[in-house]
N, C-alpha and C. Protein backbone atom coordinates (compact mmCIF):
# COMPACT_ATOMS: atom_id res chain seq x y z
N UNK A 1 -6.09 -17.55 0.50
CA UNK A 1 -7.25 -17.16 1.26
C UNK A 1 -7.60 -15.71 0.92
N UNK A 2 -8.87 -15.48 0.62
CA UNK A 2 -9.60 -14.43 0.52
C UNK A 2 -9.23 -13.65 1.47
N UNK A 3 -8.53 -12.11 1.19
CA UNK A 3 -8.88 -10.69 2.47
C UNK A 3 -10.24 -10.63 3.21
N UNK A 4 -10.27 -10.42 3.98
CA UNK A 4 -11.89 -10.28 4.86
C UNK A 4 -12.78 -9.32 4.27
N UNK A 5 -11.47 -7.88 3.64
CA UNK A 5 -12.16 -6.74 3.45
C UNK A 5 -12.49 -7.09 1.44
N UNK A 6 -11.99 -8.24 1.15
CA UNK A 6 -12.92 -7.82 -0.62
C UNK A 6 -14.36 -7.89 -0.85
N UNK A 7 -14.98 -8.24 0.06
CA UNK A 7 -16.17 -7.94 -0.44
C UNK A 7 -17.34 -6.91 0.64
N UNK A 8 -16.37 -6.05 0.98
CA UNK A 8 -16.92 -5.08 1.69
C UNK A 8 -16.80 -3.32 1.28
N UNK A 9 -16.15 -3.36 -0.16
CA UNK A 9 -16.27 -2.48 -0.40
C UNK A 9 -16.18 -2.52 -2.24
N UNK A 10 -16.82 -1.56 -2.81
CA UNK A 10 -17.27 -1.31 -4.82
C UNK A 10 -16.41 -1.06 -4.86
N UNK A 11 -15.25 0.06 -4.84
CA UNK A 11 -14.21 0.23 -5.48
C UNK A 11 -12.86 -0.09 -4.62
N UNK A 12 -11.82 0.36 -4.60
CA UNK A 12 -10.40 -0.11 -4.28
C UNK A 12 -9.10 0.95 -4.94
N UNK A 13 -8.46 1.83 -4.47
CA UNK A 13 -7.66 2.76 -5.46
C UNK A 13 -6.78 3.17 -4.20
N UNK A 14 -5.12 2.50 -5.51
CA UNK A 14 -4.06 2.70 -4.47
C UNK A 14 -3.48 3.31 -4.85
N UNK A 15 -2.96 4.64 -4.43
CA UNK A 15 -2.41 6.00 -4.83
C UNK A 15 -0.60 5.27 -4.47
N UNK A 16 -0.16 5.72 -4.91
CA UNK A 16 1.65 5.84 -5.16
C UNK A 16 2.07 7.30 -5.66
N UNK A 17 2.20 7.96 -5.18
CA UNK A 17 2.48 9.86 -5.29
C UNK A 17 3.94 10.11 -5.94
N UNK A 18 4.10 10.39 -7.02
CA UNK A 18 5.24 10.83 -7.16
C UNK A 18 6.33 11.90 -7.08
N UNK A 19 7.45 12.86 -7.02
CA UNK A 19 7.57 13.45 -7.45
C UNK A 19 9.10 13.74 -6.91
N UNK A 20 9.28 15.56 -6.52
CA UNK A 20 10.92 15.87 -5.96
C UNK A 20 10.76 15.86 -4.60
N UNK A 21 11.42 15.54 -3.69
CA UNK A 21 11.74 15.50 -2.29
C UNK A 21 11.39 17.20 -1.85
N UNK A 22 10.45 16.64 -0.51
CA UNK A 22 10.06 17.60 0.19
C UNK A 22 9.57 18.51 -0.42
N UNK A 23 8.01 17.89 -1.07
CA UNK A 23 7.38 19.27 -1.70
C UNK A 23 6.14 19.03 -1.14
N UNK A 24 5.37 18.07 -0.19
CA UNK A 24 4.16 17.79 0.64
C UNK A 24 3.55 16.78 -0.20
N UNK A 25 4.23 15.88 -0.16
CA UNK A 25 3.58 14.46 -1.09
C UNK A 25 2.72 13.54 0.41
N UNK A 26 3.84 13.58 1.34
CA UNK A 26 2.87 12.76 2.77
C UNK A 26 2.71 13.81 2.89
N UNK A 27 2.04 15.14 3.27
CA UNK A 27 1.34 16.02 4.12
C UNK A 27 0.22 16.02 3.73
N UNK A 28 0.36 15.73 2.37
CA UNK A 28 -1.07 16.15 1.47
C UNK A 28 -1.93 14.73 1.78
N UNK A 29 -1.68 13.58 1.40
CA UNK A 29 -1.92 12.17 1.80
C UNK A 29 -1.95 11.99 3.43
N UNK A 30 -1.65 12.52 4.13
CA UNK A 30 -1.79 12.27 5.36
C UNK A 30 -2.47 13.55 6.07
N UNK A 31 -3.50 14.28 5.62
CA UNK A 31 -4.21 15.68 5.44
C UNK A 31 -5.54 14.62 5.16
N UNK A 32 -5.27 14.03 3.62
CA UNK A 32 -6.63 13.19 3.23
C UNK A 32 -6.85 11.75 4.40
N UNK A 33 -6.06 10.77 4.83
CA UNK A 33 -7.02 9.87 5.23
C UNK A 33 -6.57 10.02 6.69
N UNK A 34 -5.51 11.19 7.52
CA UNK A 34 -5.49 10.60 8.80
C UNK A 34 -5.84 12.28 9.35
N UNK A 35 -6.45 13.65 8.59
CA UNK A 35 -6.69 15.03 8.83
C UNK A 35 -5.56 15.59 9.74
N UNK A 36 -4.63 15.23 9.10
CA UNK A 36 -3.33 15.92 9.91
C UNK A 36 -2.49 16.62 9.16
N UNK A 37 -1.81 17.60 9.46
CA UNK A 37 -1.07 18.28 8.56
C UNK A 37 0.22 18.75 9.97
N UNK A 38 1.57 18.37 8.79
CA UNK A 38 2.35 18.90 10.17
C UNK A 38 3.25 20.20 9.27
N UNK A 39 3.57 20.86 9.88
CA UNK A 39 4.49 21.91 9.28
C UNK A 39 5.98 21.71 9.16
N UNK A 40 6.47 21.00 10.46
CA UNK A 40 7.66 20.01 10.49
C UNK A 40 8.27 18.79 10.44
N UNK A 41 7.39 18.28 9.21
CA UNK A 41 7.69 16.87 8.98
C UNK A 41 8.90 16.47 8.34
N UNK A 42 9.22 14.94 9.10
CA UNK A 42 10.71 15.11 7.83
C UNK A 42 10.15 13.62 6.91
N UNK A 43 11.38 13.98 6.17
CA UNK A 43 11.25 12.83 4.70
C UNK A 43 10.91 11.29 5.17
N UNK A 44 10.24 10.82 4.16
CA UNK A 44 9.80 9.50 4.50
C UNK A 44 11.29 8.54 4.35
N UNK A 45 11.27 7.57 4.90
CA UNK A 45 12.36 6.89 4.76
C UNK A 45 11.74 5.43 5.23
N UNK A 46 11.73 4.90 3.73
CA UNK A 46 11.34 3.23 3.33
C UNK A 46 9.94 3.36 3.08
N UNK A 47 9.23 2.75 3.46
CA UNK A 47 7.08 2.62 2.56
C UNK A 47 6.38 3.20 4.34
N UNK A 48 5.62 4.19 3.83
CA UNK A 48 5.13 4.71 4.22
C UNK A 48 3.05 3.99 3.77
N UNK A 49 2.25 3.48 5.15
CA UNK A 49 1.16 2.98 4.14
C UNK A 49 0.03 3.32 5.64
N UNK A 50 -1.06 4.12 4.74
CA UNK A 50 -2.34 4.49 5.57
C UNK A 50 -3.88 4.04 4.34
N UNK A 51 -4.55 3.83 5.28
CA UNK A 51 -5.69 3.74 4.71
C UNK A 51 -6.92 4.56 4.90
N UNK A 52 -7.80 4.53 4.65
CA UNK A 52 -8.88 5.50 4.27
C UNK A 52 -10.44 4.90 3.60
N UNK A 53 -11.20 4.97 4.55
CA UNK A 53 -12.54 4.08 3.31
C UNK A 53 -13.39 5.21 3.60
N UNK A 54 -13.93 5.57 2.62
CA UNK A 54 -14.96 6.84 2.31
C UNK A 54 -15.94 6.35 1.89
N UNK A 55 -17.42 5.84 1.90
CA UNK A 55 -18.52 5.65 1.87
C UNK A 55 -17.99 3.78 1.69
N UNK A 56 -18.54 3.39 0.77
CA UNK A 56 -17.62 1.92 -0.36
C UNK A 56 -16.58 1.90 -0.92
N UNK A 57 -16.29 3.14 -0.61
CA UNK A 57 -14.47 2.84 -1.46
C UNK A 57 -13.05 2.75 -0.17
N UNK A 58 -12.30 2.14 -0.82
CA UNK A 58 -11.11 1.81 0.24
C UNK A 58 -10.01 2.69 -0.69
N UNK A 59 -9.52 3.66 0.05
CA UNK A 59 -7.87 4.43 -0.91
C UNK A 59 -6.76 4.00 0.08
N UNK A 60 -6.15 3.22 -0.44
CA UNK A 60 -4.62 2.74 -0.21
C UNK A 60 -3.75 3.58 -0.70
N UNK A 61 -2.85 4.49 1.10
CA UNK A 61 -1.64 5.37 0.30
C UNK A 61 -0.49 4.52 0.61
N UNK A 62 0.61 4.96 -0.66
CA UNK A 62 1.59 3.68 -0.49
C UNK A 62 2.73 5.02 -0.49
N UNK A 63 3.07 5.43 0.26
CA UNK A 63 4.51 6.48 0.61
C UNK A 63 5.82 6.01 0.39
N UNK A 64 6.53 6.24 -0.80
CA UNK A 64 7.90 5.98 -0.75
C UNK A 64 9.21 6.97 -0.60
């Protein structure tokens, strides 16, 4: 079965962030689709997932 949301939006882009522990990989991603920024956040631990639709586009963050 078809998602409800494929034909409600032109594009689709799912970010997966890489890099070294605790350098603002979710602060920065969670700054862009939920405008939060914390100063005392701790490490993600297991999938971390927010969404975001900006005009027609849908950005899928996938936090590991």
């Amino acid at each position: 079965m078809a998602n409800r949301l494929d034909n409600e939006y032109d594009y689709l882009f799912k970010i997966v962030p890489i890099g070294d522990s605790v350098v603002g990989k979710s602060n920065i991603l969670s700054r862009f689709t939920r405008n939060e920024f914390c100063l005392e956040s701790k490490s993600t631990i297991g999938v971390e997932f927010t969404t975001r639709t900006v005009h027609n586009v849908i950005i899928k963050r996938f936090q590991t």
